[in-house]
PDB file of N, CA and C in Angstrom:
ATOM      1  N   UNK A   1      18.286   5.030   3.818  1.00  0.00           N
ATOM      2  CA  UNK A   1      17.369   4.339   2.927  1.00  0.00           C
ATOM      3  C   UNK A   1      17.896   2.929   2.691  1.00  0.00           C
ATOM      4  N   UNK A   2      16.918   2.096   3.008  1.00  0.00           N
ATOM      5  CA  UNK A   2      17.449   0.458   2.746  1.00  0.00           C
ATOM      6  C   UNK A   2      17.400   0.566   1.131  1.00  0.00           C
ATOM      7  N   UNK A   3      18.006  -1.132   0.425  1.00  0.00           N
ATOM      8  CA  UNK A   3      18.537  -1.276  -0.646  1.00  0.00           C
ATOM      9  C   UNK A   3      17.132  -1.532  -1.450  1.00  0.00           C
ATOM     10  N   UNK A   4      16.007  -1.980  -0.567  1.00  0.00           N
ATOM     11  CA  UNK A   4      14.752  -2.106  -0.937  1.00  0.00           C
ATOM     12  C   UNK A   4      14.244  -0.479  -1.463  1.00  0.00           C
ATOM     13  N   UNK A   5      14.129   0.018  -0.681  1.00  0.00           N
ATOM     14  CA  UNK A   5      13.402   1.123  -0.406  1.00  0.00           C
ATOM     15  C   UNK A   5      13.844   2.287  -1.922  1.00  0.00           C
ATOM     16  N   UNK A   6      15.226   1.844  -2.219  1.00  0.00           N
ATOM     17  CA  UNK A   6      16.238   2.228  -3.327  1.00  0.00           C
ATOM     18  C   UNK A   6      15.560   1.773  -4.233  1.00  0.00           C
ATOM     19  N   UNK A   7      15.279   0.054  -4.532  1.00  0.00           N
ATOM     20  CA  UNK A   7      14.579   0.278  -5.912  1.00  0.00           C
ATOM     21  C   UNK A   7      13.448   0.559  -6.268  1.00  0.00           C
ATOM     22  N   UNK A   8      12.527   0.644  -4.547  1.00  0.00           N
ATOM     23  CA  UNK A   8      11.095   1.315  -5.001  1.00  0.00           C
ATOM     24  C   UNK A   8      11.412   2.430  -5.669  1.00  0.00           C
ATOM     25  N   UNK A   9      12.161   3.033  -4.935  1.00  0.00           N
ATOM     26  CA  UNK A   9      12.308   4.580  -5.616  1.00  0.00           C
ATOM     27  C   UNK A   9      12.752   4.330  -7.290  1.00  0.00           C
ATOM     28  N   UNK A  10      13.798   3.927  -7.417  1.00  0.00           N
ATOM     29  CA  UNK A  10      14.308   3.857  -9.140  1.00  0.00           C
ATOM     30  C   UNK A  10      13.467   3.321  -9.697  1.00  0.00           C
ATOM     31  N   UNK A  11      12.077   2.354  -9.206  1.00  0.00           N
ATOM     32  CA  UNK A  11      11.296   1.756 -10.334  1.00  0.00           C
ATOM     33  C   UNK A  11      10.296   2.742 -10.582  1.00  0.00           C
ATOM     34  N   UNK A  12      10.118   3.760  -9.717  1.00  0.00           N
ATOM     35  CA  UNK A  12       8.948   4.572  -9.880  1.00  0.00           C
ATOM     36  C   UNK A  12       9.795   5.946 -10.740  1.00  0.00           C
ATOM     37  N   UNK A  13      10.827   5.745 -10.742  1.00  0.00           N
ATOM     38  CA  UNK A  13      11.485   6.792 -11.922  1.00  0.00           C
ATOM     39  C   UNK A  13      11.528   6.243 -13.227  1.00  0.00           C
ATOM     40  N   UNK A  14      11.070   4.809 -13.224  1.00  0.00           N
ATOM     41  CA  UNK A  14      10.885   4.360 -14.489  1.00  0.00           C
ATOM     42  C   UNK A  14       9.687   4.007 -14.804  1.00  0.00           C
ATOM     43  N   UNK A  15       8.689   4.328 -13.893  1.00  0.00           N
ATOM     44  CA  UNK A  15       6.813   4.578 -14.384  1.00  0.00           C
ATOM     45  C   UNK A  15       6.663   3.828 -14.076  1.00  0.00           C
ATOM     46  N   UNK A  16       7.393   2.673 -13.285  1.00  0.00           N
ATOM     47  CA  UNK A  16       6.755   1.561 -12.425  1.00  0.00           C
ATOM     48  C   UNK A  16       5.940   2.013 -11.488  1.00  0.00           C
ATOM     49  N   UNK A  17       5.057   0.847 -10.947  1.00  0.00           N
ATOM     50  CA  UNK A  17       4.948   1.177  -9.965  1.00  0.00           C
ATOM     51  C   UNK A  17       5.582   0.298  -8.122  1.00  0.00           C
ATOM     52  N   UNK A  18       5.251   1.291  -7.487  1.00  0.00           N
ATOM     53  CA  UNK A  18       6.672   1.453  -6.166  1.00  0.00           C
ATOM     54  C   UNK A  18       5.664   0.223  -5.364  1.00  0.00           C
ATOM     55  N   UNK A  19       6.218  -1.295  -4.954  1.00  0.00           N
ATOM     56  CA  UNK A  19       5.942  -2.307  -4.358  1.00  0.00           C
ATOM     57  C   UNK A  19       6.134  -1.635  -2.688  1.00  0.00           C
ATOM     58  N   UNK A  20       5.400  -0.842  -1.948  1.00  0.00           N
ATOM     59  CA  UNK A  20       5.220  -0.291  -1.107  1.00  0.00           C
ATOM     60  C   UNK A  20       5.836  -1.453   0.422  1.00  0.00           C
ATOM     61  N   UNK A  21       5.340  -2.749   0.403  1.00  0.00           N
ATOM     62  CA  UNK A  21       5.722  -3.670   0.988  1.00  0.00           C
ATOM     63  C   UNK A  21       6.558  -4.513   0.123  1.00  0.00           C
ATOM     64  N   UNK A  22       7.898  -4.489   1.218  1.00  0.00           N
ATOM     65  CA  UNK A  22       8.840  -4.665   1.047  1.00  0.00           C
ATOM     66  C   UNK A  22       8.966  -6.218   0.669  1.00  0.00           C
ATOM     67  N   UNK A  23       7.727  -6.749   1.699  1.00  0.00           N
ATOM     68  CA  UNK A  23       7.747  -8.659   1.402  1.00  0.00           C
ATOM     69  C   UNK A  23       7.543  -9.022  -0.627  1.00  0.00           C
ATOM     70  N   UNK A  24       6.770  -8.108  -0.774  1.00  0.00           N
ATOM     71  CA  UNK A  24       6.689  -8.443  -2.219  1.00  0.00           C
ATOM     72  C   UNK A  24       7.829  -8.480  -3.350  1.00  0.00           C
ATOM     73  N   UNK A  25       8.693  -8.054  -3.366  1.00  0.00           N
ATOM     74  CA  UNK A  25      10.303  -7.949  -3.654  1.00  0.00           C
ATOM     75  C   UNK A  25      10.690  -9.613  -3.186  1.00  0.00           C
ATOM     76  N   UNK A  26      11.175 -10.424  -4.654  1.00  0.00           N
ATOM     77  CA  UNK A  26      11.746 -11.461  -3.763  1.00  0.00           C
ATOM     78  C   UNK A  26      13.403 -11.305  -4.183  1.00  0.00           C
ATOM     79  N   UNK A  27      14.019 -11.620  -3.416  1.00  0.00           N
ATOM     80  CA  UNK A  27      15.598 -11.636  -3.380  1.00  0.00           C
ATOM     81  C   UNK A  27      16.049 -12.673  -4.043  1.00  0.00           C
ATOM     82  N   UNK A  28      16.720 -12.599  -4.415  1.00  0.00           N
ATOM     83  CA  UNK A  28      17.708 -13.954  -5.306  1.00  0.00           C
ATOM     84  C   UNK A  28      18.996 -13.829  -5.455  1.00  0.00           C
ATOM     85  N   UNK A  29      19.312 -14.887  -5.482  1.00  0.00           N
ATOM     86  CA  UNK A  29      20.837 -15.220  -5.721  1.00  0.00           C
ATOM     87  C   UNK A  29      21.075 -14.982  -7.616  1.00  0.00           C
ATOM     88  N   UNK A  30      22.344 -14.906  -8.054  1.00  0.00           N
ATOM     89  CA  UNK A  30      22.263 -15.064  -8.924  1.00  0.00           C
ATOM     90  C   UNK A  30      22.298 -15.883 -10.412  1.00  0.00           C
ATOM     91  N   UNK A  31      22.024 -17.301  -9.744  1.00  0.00           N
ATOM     92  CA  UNK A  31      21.650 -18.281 -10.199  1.00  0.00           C
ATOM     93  C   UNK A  31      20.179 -18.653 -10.732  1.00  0.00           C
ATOM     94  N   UNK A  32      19.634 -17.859  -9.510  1.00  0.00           N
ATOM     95  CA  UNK A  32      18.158 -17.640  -9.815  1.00  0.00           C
ATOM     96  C   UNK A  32      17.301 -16.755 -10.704  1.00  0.00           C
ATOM     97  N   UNK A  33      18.840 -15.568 -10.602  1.00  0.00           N
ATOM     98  CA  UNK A  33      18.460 -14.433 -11.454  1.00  0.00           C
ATOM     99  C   UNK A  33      18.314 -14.791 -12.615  1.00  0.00           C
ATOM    100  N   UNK A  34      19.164 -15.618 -13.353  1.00  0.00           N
ATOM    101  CA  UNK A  34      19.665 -16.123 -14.741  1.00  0.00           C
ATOM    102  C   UNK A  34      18.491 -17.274 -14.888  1.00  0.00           C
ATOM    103  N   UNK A  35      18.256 -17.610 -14.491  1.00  0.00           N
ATOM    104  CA  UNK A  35      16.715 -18.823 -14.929  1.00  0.00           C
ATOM    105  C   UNK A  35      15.713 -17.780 -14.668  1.00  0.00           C
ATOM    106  N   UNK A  36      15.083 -16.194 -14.050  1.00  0.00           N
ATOM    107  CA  UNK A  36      14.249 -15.677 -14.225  1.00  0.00           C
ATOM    108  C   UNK A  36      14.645 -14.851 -15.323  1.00  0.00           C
ATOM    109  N   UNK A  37      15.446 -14.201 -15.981  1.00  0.00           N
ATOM    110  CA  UNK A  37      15.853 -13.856 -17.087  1.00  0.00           C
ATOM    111  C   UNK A  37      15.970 -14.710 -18.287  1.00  0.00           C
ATOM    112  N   UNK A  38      15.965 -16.109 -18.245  1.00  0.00           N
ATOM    113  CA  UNK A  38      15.973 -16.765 -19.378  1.00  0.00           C
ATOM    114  C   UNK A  38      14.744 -17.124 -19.821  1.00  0.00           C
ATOM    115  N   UNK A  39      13.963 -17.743 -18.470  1.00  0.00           N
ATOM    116  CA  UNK A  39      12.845 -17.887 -18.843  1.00  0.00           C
ATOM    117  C   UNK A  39      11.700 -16.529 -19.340  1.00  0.00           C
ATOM    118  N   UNK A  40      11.726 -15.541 -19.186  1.00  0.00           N
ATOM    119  CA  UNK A  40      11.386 -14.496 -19.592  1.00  0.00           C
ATOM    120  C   UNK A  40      11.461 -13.923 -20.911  1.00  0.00           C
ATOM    121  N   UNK A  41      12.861 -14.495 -21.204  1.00  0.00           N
ATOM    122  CA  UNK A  41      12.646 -13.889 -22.495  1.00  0.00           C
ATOM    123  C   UNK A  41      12.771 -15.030 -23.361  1.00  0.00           C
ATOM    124  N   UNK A  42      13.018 -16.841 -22.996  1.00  0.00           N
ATOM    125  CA  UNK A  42      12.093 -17.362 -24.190  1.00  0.00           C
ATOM    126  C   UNK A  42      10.984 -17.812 -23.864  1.00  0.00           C
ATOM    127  N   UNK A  43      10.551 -17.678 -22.994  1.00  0.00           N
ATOM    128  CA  UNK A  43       9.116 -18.340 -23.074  1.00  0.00           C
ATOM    129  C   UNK A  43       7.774 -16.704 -23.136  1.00  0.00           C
ATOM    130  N   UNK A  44       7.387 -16.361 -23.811  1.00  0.00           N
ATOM    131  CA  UNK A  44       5.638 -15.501 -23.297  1.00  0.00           C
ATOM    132  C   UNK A  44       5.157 -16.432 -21.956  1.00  0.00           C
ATOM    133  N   UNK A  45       4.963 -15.162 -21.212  1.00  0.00           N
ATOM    134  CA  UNK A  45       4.448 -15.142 -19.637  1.00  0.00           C
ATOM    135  C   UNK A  45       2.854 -15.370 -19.868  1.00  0.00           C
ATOM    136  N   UNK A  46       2.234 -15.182 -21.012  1.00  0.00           N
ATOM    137  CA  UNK A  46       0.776 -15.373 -21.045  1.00  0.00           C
ATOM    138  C   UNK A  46       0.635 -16.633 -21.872  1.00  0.00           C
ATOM    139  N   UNK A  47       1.690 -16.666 -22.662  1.00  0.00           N
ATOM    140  CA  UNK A  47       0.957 -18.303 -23.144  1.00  0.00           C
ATOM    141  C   UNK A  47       2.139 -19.381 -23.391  1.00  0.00           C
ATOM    142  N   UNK A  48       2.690 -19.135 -22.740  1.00  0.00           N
ATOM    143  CA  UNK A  48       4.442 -19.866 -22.689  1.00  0.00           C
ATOM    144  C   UNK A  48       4.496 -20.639 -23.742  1.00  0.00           C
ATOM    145  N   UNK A  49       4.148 -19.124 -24.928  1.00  0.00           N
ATOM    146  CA  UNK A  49       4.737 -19.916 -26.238  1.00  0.00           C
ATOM    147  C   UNK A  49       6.155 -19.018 -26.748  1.00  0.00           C
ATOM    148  N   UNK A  50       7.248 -20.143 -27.444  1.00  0.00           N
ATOM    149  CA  UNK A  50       8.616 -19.862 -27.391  1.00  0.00           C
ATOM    150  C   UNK A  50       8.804 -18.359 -28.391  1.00  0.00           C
ATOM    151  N   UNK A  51       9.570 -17.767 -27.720  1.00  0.00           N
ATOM    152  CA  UNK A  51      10.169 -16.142 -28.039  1.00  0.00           C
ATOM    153  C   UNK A  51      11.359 -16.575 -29.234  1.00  0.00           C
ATOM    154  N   UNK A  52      12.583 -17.153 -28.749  1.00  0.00           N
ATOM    155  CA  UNK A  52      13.597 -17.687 -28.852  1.00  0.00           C
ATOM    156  C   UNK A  52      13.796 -18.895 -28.289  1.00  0.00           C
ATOM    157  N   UNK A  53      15.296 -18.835 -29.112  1.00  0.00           N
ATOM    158  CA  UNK A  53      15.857 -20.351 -28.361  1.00  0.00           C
ATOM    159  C   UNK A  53      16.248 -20.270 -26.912  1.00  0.00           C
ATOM    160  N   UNK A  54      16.428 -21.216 -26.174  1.00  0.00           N
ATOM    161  CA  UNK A  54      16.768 -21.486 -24.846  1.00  0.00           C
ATOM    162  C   UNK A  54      18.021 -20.893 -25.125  1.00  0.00           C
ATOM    163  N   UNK A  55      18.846 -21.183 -25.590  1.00  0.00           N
ATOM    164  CA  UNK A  55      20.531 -21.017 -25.434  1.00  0.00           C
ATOM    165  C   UNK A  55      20.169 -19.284 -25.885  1.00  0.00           C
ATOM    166  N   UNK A  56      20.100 -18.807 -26.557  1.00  0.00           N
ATOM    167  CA  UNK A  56      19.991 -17.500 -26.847  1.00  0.00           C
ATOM    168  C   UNK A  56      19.382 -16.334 -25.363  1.00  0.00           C
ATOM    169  N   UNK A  57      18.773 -17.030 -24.888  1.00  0.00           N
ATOM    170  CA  UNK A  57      17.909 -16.596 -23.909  1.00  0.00           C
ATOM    171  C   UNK A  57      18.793 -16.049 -22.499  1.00  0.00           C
ATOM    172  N   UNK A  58      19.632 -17.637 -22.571  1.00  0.00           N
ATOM    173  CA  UNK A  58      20.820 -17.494 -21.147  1.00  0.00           C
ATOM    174  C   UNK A  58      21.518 -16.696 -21.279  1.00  0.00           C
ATOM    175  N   UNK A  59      22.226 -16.702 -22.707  1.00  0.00           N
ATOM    176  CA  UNK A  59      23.170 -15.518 -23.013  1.00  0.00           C
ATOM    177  C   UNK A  59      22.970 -14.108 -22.837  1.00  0.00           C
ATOM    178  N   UNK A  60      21.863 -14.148 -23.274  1.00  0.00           N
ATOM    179  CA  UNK A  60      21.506 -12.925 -22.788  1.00  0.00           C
ATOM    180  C   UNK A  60      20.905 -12.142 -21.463  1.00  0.00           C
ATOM    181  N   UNK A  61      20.318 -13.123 -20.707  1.00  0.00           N
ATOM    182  CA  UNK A  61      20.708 -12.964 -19.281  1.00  0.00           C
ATOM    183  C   UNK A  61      21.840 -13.122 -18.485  1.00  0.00           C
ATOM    184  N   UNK A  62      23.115 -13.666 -18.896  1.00  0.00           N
ATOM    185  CA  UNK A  62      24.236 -13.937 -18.622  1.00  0.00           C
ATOM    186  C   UNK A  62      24.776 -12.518 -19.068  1.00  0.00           C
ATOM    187  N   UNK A  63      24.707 -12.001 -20.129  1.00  0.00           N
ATOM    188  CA  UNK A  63      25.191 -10.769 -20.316  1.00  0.00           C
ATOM    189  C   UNK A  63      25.050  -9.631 -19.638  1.00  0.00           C
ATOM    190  N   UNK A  64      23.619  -8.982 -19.057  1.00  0.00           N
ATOM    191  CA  UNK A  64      23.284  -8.377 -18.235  1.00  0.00           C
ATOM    192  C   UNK A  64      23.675  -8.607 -16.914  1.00  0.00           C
ATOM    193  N   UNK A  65      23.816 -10.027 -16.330  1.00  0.00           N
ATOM    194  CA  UNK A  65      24.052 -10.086 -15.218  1.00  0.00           C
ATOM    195  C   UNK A  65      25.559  -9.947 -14.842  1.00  0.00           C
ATOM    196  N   UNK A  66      26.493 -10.426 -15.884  1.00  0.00           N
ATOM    197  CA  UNK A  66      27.504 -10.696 -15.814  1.00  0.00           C
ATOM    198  C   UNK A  66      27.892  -8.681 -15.540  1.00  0.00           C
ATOM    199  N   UNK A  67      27.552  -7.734 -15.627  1.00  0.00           N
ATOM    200  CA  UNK A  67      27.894  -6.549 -15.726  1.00  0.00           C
ATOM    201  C   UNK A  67      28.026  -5.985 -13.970  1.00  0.00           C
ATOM    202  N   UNK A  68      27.250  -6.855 -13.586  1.00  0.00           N
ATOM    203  CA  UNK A  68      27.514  -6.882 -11.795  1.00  0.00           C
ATOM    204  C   UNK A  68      28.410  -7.839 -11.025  1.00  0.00           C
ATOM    205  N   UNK A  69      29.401  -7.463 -10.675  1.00  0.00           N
ATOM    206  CA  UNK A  69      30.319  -8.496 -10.012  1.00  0.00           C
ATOM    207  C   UNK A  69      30.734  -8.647  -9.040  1.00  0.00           C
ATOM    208  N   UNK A  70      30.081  -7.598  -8.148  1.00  0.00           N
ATOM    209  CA  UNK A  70      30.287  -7.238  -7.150  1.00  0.00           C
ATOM    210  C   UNK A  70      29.933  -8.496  -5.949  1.00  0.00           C
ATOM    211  N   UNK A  71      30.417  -8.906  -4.818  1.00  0.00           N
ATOM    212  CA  UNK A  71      29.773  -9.853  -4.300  1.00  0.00           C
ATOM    213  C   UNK A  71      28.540  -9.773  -3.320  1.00  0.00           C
ATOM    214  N   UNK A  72      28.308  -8.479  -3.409  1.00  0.00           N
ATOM    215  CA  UNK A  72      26.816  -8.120  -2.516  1.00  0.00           C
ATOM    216  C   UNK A  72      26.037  -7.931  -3.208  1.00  0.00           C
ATOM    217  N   UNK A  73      25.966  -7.624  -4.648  1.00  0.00           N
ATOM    218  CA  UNK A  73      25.171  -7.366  -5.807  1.00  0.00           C
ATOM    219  C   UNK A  73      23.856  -7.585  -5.325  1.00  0.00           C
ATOM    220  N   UNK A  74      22.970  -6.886  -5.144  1.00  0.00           N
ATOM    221  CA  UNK A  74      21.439  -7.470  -5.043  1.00  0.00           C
ATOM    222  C   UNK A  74      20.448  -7.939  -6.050  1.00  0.00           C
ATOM    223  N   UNK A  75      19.960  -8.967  -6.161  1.00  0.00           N
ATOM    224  CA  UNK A  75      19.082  -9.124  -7.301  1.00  0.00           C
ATOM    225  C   UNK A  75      17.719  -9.437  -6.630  1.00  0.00           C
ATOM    226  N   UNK A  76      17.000  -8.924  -7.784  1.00  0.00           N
ATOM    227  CA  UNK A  76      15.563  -8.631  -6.868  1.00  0.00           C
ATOM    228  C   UNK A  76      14.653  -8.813  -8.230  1.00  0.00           C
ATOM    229  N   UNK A  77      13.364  -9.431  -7.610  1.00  0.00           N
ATOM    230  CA  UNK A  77      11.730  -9.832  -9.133  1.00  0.00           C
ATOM    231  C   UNK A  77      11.006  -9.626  -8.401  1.00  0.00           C
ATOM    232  N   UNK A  78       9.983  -9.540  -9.005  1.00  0.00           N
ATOM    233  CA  UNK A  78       8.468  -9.789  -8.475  1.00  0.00           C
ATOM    234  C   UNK A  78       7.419 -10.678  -8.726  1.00  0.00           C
ATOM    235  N   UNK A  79       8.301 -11.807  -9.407  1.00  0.00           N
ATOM    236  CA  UNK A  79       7.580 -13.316  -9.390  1.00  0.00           C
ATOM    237  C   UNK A  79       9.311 -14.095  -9.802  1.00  0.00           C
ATOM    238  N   UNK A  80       8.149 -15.856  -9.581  1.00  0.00           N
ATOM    239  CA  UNK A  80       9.438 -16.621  -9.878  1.00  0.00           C
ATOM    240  C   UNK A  80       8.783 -17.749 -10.619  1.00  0.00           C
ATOM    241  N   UNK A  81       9.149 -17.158 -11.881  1.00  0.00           N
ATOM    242  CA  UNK A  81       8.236 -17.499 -12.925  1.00  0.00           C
ATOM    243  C   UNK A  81       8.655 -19.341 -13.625  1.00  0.00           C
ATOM    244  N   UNK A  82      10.242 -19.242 -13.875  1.00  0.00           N
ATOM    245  CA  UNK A  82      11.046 -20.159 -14.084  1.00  0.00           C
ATOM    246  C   UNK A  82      10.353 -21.374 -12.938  1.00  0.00           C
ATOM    247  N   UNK A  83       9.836 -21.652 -11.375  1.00  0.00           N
ATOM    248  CA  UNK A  83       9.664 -22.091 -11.241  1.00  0.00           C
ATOM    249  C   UNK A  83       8.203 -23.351 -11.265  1.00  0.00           C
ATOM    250  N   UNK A  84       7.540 -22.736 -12.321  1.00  0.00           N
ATOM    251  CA  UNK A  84       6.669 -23.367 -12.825  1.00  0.00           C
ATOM    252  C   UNK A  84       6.347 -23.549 -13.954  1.00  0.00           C
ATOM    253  N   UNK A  85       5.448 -24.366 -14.076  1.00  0.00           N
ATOM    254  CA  UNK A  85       5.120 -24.617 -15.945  1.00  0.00           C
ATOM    255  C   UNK A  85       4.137 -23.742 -16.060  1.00  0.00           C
ATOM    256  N   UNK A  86       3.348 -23.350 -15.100  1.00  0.00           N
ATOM    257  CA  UNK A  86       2.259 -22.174 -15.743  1.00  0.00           C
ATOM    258  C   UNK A  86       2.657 -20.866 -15.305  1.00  0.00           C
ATOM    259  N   UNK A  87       1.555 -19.665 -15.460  1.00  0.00           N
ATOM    260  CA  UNK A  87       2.249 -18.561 -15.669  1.00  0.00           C
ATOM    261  C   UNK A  87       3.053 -17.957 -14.341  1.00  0.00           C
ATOM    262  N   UNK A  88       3.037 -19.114 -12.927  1.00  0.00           N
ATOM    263  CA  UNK A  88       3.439 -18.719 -11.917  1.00  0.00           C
ATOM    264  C   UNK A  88       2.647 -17.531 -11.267  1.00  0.00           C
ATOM    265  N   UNK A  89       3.390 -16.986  -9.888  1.00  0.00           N
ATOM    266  CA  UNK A  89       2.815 -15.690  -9.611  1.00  0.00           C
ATOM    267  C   UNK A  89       4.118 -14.588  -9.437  1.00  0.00           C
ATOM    268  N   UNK A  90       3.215 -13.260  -9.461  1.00  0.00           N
ATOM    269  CA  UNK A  90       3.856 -12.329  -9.202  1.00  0.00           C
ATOM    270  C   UNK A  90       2.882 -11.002  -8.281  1.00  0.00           C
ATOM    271  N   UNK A  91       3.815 -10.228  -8.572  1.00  0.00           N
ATOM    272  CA  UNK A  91       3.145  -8.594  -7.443  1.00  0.00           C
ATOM    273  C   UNK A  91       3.443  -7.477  -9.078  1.00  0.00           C
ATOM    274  N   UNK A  92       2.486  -7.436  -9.580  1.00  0.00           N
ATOM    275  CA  UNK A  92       2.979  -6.768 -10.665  1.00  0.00           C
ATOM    276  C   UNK A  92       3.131  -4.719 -10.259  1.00  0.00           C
ATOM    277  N   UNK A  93       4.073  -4.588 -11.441  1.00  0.00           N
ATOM    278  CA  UNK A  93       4.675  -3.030 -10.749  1.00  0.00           C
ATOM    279  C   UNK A  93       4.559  -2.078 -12.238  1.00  0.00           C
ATOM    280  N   UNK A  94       3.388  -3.423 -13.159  1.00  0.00           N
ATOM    281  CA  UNK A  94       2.750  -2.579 -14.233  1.00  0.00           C
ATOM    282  C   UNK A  94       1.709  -2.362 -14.896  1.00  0.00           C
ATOM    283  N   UNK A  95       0.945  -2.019 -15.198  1.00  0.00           N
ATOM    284  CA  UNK A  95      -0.346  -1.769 -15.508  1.00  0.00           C
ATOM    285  C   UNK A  95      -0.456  -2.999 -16.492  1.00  0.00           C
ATOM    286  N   UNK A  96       0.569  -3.815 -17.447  1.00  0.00           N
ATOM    287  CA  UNK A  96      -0.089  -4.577 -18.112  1.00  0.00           C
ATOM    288  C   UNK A  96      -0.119  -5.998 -17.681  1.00  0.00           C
ATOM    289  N   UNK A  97      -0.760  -7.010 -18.057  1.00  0.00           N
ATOM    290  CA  UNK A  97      -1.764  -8.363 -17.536  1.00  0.00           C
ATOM    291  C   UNK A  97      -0.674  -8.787 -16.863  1.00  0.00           C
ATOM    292  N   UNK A  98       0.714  -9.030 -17.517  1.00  0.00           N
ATOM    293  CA  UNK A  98       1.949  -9.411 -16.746  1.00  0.00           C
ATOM    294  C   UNK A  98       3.152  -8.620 -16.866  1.00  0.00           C
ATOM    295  N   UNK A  99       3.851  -8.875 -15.854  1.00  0.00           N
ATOM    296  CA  UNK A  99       5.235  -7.900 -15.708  1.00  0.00           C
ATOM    297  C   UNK A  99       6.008  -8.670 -14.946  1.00  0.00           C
ATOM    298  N   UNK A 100       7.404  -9.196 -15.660  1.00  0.00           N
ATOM    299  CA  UNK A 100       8.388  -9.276 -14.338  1.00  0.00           C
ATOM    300  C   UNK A 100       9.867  -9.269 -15.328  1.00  0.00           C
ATOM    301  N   UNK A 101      10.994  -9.603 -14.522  1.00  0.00           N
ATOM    302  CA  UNK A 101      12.226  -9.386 -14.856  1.00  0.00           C
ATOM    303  C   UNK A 101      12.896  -9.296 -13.766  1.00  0.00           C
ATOM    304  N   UNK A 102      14.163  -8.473 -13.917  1.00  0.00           N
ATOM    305  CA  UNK A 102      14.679  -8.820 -12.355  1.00  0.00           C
ATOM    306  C   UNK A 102      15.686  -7.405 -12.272  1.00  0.00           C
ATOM    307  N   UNK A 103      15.923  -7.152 -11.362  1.00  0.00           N
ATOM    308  CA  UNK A 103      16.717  -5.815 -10.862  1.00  0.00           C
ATOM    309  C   UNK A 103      17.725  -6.674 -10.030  1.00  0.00           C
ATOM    310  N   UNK A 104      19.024  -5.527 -10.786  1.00  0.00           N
ATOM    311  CA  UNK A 104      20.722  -5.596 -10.279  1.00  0.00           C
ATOM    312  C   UNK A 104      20.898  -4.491  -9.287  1.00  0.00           C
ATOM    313  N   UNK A 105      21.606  -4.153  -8.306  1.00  0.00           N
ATOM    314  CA  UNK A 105      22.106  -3.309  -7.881  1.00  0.00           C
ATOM    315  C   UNK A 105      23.178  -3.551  -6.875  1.00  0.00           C
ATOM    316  N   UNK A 106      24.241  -3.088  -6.931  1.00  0.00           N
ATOM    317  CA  UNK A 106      25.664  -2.722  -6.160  1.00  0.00           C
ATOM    318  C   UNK A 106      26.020  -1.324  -6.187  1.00  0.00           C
ATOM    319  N   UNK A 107      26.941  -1.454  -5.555  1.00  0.00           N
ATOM    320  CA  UNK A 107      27.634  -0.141  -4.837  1.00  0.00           C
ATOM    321  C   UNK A 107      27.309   1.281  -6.341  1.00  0.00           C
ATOM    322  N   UNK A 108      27.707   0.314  -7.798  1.00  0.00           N
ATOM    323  CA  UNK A 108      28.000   1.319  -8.524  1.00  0.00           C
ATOM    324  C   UNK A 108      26.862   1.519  -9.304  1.00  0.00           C
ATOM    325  N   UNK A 109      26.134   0.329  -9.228  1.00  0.00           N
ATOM    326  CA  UNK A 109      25.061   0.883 -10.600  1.00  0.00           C
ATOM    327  C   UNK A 109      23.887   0.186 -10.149  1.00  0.00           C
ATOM    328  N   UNK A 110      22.389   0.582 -10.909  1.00  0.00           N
ATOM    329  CA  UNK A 110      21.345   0.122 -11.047  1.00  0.00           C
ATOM    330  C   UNK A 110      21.148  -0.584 -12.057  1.00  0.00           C
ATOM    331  N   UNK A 111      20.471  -1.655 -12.539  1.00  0.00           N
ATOM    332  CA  UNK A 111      20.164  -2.465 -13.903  1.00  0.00           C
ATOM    333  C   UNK A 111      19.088  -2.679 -13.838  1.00  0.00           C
ATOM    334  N   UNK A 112      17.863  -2.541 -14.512  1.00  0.00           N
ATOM    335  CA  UNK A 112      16.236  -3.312 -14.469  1.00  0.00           C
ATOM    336  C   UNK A 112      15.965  -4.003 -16.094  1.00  0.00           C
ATOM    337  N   UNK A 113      16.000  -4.716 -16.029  1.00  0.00           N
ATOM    338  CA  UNK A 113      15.417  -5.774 -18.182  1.00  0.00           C
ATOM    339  C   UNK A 113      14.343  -6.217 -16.883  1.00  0.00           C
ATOM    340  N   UNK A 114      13.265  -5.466 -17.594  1.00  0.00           N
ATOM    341  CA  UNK A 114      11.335  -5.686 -17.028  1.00  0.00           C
ATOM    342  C   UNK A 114      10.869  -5.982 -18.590  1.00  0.00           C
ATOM    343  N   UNK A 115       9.875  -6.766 -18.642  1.00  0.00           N
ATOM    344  CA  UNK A 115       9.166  -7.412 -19.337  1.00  0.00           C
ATOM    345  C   UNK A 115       7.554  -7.012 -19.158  1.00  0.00           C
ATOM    346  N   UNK A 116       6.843  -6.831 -20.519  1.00  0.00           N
ATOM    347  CA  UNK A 116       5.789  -6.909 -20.159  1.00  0.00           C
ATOM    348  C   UNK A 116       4.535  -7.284 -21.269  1.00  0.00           C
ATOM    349  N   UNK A 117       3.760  -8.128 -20.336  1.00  0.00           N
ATOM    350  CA  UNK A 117       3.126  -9.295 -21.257  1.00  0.00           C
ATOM    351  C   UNK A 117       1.811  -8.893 -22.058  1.00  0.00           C
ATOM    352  N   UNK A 118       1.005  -8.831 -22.787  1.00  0.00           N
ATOM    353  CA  UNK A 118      -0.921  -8.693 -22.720  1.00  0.00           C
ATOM    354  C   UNK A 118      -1.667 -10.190 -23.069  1.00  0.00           C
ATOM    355  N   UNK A 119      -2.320 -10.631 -22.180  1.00  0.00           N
ATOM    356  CA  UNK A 119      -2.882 -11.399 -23.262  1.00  0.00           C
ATOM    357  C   UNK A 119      -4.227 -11.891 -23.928  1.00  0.00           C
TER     358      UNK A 119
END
């Protein structure tokens, strides 16, 4: 089983739903991970009005991420939201208007902080 194919499976143990094509999964480094985790949780994905502060935001994507250290660590979303001013796109893997966040995985563990928007 590829590393893909791994988190279809673990997202559909978490009532996600399983991104069947694999292209929809985008990969990231984890630089990228930490600006899709920050921006996520201060900005609302439906009306990118502020949650929290910016600095509060990193930290706390810095915290989660920082729990993987591995140097193959995979990080994986289903949009790349941080790179725009509007709501960007995604492949959503939840029934509500928006969904994204980002998935960890190495040798030892799984991690998913998913988000999800109405608006």
């Amino acid at each position: 089983m590829s590393e893909l194919d791994f988190i279809n499976t673990a997202v559909t143990k978490f009532g996600y739903k399983s991104m069947k094509e694999r292209y929809y999964w985008t990969i990231l480094n984890k630089k990228q991970a930490v600006q899709i985790l920050t921006h996520v949780l201060y900005e609302d994905m439906a009306y990118n009005s502020r949650i929290m502060e910016e600095e509060k935001a990193a930290e706390l994507a810095n915290k989660f991420l920082d729990l993987f250290i591995e140097e193959d660590t995979l990080f994986v979303t289903n949009g790349m939201f941080y790179k725009t001013t509007d709501s960007g796109s995604w492949s959503d893997i939840s029934n509500a208007t928006f969904d994204s966040g980002v998935i960890a995985f190495d040798n030892n563990r799984l991690g998913i902080v998913w988000f999800e928007n109405e608006d």
